[in-house]
PDB file of N, CA and C in Angstrom:
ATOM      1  N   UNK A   1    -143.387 199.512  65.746  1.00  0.00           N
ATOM      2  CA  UNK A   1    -141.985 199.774  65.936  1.00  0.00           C
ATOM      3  C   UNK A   1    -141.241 199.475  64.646  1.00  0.00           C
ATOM      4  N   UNK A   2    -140.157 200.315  64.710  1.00  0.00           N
ATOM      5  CA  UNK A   2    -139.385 200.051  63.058  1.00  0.00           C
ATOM      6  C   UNK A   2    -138.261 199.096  63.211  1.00  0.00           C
ATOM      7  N   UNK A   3    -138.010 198.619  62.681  1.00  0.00           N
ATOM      8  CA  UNK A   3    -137.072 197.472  62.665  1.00  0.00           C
ATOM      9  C   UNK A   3    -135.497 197.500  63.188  1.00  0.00           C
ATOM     10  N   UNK A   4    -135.040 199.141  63.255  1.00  0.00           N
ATOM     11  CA  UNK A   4    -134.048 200.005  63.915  1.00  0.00           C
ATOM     12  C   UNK A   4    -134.251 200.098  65.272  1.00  0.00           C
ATOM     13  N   UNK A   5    -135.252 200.378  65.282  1.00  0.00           N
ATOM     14  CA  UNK A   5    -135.810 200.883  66.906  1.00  0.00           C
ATOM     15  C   UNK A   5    -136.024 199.426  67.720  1.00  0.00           C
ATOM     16  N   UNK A   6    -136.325 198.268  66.893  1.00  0.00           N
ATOM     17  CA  UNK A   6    -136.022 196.765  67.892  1.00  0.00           C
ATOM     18  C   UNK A   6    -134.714 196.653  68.021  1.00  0.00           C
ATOM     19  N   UNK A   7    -133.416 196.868  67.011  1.00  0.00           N
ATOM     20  CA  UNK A   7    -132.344 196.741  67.399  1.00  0.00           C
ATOM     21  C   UNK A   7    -131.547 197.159  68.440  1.00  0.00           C
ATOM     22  N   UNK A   8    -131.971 198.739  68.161  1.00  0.00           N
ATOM     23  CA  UNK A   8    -131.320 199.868  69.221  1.00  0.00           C
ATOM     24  C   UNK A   8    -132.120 198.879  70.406  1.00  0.00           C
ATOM     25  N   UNK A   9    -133.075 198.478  70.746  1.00  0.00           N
ATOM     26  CA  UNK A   9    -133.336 197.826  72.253  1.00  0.00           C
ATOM     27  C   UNK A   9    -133.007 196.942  72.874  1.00  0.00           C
ATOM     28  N   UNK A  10    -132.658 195.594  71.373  1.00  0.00           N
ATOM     29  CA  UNK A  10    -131.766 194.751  71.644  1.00  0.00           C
ATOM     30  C   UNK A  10    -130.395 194.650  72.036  1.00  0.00           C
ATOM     31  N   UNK A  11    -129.818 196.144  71.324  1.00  0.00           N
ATOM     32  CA  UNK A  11    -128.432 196.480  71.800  1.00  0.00           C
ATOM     33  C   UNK A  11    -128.540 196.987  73.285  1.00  0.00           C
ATOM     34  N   UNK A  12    -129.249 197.997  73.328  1.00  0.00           N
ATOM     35  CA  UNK A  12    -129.642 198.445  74.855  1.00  0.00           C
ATOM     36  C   UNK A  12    -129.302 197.401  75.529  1.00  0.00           C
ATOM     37  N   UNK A  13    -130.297 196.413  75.738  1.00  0.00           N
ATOM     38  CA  UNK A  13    -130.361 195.045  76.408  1.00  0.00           C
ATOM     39  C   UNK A  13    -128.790 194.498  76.685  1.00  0.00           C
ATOM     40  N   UNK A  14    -128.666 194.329  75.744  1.00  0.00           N
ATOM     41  CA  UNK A  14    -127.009 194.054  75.632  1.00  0.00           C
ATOM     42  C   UNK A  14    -126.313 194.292  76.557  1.00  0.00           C
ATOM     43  N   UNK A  15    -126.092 195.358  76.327  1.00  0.00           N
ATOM     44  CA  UNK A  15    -124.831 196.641  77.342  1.00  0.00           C
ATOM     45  C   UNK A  15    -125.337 196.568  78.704  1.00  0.00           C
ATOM     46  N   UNK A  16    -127.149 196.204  79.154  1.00  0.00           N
ATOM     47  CA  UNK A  16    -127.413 196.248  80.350  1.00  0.00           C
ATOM     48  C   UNK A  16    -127.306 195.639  81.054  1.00  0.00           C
ATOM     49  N   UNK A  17    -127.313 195.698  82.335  1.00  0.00           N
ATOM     50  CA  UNK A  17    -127.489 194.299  83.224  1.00  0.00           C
ATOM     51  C   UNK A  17    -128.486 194.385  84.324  1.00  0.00           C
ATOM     52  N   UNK A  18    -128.527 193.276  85.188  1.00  0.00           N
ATOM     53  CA  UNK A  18    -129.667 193.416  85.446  1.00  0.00           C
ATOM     54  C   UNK A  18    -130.418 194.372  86.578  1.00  0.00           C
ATOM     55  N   UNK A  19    -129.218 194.679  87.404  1.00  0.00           N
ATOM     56  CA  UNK A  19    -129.296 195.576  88.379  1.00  0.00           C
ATOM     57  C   UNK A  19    -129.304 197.020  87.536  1.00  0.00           C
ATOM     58  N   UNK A  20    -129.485 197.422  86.466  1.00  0.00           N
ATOM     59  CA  UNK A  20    -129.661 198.855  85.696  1.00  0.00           C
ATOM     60  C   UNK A  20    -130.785 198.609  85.382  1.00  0.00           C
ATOM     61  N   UNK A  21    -131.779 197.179  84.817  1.00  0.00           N
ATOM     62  CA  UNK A  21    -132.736 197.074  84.762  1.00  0.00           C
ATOM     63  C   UNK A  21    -133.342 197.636  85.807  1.00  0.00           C
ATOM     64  N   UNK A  22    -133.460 197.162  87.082  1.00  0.00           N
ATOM     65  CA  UNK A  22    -134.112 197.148  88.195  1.00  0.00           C
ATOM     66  C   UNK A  22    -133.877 198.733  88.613  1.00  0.00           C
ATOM     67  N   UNK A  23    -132.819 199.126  88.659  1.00  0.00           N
ATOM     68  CA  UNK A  23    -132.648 200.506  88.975  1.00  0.00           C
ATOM     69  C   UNK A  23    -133.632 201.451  88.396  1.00  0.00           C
ATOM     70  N   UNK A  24    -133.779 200.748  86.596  1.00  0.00           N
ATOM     71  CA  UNK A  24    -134.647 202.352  85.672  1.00  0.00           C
ATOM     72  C   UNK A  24    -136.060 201.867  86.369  1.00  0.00           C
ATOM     73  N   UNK A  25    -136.501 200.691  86.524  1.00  0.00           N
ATOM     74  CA  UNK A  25    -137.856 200.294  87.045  1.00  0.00           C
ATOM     75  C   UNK A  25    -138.059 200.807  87.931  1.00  0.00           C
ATOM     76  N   UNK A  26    -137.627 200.943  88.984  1.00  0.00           N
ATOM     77  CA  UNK A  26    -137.839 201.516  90.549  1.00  0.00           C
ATOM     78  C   UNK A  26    -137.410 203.242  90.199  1.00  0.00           C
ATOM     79  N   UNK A  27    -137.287 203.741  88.791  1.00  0.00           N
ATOM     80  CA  UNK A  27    -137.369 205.182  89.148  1.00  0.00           C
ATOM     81  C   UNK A  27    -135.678 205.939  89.629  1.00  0.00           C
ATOM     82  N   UNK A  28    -134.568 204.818  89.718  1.00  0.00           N
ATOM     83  CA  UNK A  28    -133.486 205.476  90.094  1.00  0.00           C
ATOM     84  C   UNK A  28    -132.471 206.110  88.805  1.00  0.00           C
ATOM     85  N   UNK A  29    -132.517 205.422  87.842  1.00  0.00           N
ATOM     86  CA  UNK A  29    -132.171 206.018  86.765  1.00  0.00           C
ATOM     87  C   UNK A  29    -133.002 205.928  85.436  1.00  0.00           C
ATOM     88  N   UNK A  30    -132.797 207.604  85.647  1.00  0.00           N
ATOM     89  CA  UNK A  30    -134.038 207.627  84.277  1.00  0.00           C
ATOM     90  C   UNK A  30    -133.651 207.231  82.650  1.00  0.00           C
ATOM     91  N   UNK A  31    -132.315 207.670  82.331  1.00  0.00           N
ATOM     92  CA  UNK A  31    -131.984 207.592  81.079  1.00  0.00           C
ATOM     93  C   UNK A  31    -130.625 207.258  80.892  1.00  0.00           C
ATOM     94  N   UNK A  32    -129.870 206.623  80.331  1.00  0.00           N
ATOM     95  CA  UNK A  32    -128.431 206.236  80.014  1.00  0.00           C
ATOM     96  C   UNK A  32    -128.383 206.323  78.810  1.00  0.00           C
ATOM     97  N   UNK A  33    -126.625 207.429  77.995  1.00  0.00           N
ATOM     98  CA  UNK A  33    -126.883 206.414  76.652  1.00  0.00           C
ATOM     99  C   UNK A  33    -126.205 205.292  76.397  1.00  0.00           C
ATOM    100  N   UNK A  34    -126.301 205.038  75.407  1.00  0.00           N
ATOM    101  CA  UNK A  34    -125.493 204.013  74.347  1.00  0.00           C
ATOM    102  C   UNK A  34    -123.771 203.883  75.717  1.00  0.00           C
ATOM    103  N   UNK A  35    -123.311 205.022  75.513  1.00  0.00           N
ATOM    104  CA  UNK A  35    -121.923 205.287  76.133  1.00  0.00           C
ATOM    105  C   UNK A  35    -121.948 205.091  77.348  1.00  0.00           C
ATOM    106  N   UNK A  36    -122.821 205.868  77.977  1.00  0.00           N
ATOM    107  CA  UNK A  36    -122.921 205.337  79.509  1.00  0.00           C
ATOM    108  C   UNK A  36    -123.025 204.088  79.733  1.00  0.00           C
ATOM    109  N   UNK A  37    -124.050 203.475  79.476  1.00  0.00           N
ATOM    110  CA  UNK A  37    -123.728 201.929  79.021  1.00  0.00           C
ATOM    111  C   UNK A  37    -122.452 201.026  79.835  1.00  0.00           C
ATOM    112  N   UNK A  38    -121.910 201.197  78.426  1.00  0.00           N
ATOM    113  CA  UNK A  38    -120.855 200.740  77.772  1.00  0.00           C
ATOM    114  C   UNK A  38    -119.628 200.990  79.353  1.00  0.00           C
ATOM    115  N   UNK A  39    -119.867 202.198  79.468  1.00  0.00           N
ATOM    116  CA  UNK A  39    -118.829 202.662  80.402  1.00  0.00           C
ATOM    117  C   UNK A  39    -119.030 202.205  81.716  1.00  0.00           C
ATOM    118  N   UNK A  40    -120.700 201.968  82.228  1.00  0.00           N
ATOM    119  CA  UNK A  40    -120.488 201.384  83.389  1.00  0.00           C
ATOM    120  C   UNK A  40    -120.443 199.808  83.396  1.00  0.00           C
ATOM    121  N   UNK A  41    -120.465 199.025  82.504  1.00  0.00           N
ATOM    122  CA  UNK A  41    -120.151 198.080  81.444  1.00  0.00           C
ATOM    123  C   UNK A  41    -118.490 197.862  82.190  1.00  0.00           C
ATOM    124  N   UNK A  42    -117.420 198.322  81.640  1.00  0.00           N
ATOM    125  CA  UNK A  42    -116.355 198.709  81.757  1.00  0.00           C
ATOM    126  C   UNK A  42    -115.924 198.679  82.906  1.00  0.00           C
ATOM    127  N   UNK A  43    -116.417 199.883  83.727  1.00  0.00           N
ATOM    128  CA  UNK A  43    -116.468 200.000  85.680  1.00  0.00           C
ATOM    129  C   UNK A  43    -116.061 198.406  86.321  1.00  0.00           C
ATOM    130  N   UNK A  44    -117.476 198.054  85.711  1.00  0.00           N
ATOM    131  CA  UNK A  44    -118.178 196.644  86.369  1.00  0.00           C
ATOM    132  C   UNK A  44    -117.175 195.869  86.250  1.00  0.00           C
ATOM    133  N   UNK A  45    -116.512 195.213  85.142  1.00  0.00           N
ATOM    134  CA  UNK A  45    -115.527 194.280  85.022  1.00  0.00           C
ATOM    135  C   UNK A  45    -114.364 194.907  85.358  1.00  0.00           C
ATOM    136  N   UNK A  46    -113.581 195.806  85.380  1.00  0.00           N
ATOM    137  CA  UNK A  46    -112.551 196.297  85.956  1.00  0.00           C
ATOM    138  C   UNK A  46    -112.779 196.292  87.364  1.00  0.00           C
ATOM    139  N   UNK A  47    -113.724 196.476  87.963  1.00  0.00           N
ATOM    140  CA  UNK A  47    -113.882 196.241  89.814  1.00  0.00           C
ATOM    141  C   UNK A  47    -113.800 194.641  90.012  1.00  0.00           C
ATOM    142  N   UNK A  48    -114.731 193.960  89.238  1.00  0.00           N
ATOM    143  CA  UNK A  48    -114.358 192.591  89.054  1.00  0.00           C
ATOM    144  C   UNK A  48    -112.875 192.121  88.952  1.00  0.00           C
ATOM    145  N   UNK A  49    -112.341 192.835  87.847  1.00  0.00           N
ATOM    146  CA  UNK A  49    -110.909 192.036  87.549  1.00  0.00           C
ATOM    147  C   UNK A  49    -110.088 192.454  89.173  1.00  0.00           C
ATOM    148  N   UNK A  50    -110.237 193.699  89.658  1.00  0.00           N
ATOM    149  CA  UNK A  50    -109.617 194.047  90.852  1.00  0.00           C
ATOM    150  C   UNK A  50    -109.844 193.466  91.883  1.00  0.00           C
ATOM    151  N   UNK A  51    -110.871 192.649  92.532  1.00  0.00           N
ATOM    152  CA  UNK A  51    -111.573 192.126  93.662  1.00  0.00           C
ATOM    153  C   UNK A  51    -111.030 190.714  92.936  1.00  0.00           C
ATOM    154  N   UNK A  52    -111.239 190.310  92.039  1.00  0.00           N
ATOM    155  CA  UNK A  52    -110.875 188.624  91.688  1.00  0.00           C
ATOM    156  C   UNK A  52    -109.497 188.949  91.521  1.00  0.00           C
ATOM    157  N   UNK A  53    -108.744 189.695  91.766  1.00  0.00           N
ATOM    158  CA  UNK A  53    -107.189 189.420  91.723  1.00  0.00           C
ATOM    159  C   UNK A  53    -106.752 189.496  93.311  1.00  0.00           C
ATOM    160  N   UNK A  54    -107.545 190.713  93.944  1.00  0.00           N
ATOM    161  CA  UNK A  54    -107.399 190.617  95.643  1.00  0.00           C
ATOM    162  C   UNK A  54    -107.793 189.530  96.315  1.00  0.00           C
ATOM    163  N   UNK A  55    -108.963 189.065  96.007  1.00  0.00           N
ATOM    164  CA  UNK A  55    -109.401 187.304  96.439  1.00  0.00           C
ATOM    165  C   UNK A  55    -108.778 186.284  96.062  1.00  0.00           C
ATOM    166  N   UNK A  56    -107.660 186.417  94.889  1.00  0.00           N
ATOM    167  CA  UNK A  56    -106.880 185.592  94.730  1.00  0.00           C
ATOM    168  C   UNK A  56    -105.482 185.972  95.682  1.00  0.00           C
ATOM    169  N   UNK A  57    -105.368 187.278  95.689  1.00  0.00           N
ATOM    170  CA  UNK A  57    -103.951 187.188  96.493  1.00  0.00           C
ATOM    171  C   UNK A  57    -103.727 186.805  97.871  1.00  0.00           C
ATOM    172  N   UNK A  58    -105.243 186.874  98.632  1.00  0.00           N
ATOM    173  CA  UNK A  58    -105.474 186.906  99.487  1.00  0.00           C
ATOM    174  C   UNK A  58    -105.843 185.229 100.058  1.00  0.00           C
ATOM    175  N   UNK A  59    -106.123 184.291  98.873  1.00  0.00           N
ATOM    176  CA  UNK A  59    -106.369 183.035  98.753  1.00  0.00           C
ATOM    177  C   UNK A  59    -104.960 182.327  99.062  1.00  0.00           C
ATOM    178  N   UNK A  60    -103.810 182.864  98.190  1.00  0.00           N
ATOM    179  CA  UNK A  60    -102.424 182.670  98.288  1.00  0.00           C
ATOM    180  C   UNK A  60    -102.269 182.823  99.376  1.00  0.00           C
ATOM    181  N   UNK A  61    -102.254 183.514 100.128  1.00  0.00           N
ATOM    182  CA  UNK A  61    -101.496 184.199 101.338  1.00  0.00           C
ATOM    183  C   UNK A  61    -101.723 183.535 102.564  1.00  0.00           C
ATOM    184  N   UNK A  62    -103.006 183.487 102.304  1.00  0.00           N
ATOM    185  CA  UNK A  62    -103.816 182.410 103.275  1.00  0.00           C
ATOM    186  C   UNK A  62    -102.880 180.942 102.860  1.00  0.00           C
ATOM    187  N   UNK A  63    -102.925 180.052 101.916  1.00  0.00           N
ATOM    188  CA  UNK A  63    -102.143 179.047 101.433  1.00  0.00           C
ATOM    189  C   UNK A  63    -100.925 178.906 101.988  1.00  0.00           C
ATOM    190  N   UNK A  64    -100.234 179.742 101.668  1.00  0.00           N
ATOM    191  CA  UNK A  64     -98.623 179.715 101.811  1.00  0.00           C
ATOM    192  C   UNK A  64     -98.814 179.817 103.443  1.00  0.00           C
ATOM    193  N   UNK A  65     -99.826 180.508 104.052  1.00  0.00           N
ATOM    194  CA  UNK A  65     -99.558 180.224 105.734  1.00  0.00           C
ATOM    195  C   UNK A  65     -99.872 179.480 106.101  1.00  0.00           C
ATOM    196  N   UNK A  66    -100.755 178.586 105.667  1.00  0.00           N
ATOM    197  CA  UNK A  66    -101.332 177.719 105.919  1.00  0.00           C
ATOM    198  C   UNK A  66     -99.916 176.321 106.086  1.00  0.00           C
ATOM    199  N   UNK A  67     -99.244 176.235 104.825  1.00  0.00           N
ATOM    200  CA  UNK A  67     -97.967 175.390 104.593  1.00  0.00           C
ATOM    201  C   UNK A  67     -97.147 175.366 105.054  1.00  0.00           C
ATOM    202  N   UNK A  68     -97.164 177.110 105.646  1.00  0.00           N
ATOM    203  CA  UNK A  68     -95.636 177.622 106.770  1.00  0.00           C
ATOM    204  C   UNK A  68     -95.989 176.749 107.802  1.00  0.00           C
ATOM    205  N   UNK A  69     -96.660 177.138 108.145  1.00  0.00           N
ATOM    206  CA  UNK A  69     -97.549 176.799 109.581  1.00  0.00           C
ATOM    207  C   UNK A  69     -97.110 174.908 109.693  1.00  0.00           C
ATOM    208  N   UNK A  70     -98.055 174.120 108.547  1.00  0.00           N
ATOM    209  CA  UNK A  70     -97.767 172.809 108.568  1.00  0.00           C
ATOM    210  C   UNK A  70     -96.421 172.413 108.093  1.00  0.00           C
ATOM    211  N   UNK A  71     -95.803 173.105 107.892  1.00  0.00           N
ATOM    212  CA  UNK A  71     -93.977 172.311 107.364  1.00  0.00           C
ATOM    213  C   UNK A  71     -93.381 173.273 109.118  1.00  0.00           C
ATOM    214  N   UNK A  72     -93.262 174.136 109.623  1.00  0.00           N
ATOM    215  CA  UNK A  72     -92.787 174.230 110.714  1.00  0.00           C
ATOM    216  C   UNK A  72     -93.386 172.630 111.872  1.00  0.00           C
ATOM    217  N   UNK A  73     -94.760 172.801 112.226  1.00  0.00           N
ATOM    218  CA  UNK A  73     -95.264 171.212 112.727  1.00  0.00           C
ATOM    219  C   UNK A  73     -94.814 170.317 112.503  1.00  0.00           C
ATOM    220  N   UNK A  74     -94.271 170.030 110.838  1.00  0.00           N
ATOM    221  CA  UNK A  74     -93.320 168.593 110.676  1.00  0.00           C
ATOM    222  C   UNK A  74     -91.758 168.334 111.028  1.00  0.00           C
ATOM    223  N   UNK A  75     -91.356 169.654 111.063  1.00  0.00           N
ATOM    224  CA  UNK A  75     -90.015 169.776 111.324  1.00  0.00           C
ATOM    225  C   UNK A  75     -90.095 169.832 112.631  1.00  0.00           C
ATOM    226  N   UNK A  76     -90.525 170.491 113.364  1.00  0.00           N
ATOM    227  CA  UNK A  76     -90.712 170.337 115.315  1.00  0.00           C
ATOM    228  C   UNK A  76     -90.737 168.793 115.293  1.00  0.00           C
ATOM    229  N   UNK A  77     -91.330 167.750 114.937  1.00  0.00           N
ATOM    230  CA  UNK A  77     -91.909 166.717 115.454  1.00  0.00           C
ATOM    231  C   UNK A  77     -90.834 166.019 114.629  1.00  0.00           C
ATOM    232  N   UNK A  78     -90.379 166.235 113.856  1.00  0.00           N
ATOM    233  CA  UNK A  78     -88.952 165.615 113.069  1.00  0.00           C
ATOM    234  C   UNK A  78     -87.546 165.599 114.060  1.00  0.00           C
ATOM    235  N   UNK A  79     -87.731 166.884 114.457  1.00  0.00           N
ATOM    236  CA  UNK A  79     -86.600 167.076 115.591  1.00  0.00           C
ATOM    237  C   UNK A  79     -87.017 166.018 116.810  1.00  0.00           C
ATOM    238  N   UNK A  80     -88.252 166.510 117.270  1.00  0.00           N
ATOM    239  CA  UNK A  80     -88.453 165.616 118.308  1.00  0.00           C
ATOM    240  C   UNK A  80     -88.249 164.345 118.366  1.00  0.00           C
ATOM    241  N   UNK A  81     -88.508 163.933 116.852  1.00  0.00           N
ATOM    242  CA  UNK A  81     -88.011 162.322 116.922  1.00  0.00           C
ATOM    243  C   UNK A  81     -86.705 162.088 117.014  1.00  0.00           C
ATOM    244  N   UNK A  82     -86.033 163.020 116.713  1.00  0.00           N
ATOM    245  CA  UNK A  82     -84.667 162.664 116.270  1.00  0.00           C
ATOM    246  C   UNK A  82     -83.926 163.152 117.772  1.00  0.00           C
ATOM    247  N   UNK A  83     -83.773 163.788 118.476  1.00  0.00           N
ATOM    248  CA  UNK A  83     -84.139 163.792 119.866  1.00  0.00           C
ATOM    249  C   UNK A  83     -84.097 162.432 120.765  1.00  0.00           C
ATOM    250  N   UNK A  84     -85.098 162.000 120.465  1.00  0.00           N
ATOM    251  CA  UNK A  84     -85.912 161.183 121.367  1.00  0.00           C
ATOM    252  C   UNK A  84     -84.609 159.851 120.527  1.00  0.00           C
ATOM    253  N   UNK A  85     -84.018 159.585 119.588  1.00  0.00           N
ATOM    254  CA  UNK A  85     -83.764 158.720 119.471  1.00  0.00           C
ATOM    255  C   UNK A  85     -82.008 158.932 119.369  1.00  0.00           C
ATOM    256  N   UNK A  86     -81.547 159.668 120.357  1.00  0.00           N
ATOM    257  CA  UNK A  86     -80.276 160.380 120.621  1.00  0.00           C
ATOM    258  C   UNK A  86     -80.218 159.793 122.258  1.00  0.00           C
ATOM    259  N   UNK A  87     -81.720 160.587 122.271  1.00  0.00           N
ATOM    260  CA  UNK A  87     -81.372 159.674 124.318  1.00  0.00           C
ATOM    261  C   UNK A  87     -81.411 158.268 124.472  1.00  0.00           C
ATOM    262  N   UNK A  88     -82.167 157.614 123.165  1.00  0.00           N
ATOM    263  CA  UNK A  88     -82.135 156.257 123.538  1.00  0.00           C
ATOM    264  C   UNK A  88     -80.867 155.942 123.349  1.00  0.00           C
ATOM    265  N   UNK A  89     -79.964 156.361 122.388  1.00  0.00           N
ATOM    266  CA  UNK A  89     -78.785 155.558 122.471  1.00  0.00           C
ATOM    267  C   UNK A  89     -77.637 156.436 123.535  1.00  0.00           C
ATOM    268  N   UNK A  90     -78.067 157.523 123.784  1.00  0.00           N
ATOM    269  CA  UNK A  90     -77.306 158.135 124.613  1.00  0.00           C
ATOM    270  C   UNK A  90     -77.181 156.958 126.071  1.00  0.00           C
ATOM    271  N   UNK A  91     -78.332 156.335 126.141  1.00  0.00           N
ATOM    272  CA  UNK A  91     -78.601 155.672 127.510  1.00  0.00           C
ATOM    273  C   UNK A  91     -78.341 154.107 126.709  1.00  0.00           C
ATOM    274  N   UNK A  92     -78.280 153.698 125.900  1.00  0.00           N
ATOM    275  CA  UNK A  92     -77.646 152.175 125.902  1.00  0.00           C
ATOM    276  C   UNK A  92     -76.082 152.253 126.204  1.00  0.00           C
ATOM    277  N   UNK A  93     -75.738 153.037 125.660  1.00  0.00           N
ATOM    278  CA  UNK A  93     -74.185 153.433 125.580  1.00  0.00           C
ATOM    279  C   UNK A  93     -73.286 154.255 127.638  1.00  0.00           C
ATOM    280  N   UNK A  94     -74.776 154.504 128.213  1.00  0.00           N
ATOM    281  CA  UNK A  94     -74.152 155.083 129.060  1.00  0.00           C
ATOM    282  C   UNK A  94     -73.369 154.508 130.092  1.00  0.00           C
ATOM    283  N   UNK A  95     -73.595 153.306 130.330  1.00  0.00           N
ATOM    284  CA  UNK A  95     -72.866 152.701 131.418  1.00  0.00           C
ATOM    285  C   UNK A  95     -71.393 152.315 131.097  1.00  0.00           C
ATOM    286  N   UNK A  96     -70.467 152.690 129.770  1.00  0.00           N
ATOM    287  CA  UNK A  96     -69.499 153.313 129.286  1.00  0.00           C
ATOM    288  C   UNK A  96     -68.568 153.944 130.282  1.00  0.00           C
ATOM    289  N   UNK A  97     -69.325 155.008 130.394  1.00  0.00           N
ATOM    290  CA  UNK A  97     -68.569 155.908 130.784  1.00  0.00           C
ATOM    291  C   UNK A  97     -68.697 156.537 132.460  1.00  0.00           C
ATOM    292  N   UNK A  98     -67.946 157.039 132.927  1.00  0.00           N
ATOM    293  CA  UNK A  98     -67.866 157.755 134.015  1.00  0.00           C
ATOM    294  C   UNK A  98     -68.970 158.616 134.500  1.00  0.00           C
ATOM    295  N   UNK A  99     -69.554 158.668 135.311  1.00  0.00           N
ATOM    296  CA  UNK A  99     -70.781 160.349 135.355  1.00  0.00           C
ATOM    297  C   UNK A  99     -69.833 161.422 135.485  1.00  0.00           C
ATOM    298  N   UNK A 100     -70.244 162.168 135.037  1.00  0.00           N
ATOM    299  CA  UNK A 100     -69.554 163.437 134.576  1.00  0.00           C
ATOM    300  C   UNK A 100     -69.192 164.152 135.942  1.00  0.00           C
ATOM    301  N   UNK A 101     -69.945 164.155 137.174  1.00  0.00           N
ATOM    302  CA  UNK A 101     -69.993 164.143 138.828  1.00  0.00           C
ATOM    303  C   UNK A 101     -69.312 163.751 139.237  1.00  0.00           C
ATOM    304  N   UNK A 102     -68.410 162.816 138.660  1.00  0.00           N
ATOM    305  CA  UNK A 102     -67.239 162.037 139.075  1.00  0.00           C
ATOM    306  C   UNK A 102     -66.058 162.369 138.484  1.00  0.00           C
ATOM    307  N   UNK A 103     -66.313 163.350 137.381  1.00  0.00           N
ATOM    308  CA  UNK A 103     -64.934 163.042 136.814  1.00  0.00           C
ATOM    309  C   UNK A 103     -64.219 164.588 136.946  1.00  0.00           C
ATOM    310  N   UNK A 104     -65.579 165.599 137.540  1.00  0.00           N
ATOM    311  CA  UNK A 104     -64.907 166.693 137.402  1.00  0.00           C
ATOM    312  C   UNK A 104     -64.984 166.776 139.325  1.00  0.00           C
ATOM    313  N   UNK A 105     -65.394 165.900 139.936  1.00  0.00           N
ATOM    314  CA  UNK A 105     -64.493 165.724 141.612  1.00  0.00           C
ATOM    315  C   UNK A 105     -66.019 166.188 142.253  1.00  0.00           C
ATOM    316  N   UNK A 106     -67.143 165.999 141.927  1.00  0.00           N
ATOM    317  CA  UNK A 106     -68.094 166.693 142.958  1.00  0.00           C
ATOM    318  C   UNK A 106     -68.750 165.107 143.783  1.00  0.00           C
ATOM    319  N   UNK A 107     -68.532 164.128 143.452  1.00  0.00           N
ATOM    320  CA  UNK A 107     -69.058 163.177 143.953  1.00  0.00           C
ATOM    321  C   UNK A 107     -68.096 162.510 144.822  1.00  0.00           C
TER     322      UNK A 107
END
């Protein structure tokens, strides 16, 4: 082999990966050049960059519901406390006043 012809294979190598390996072995693709390569090279990481930006948006989305979800739970149970500590003084304070049954004549 000439010293060109190891390069050109090393470059080959390069541009390939390993599933094009396996593909020319098993007979599914016979020949690519240099360009083809390169171009499904290209494909590959652009489907990548597209799927790792959808798995990220989709990571978010999931997140932020996830937070909706747990900050609505804290605020329910925030109210509830705050609630719960309205009747307690609603009822220390009640013997104050009149029942309301009484004051508008039904008792």
């Amino acid at each position: 082999m000439a010293e060109g012809e190891v390069q050109d294979n090393i470059r080959k190598a390069l541009f390939r990966s390993p599933a094009v390996d396996q593909a020319q072995s098993s007979g599914i693709i016979l020949k690519m050049t240099d360009h083809q390569y390169i171009l499904v090279s290209i494909i590959r990481m652009f489907l990548y960059d597209v799927t790792d930006t959808l798995m990220s948006k989709l990571q978010i989305e999931q997140d932020v519901e996830t937070s909706v979800r747990i900050l609505h739970k804290e605020q329910h149970e925030q109210t509830l406390k705050q609630l719960r500590q309205k009747l307690k003084d609603l009822t220390k304070d009640d013997w104050r006043y009149q029942p309301v049954n009484q004051l508008i004549g039904l008792e």
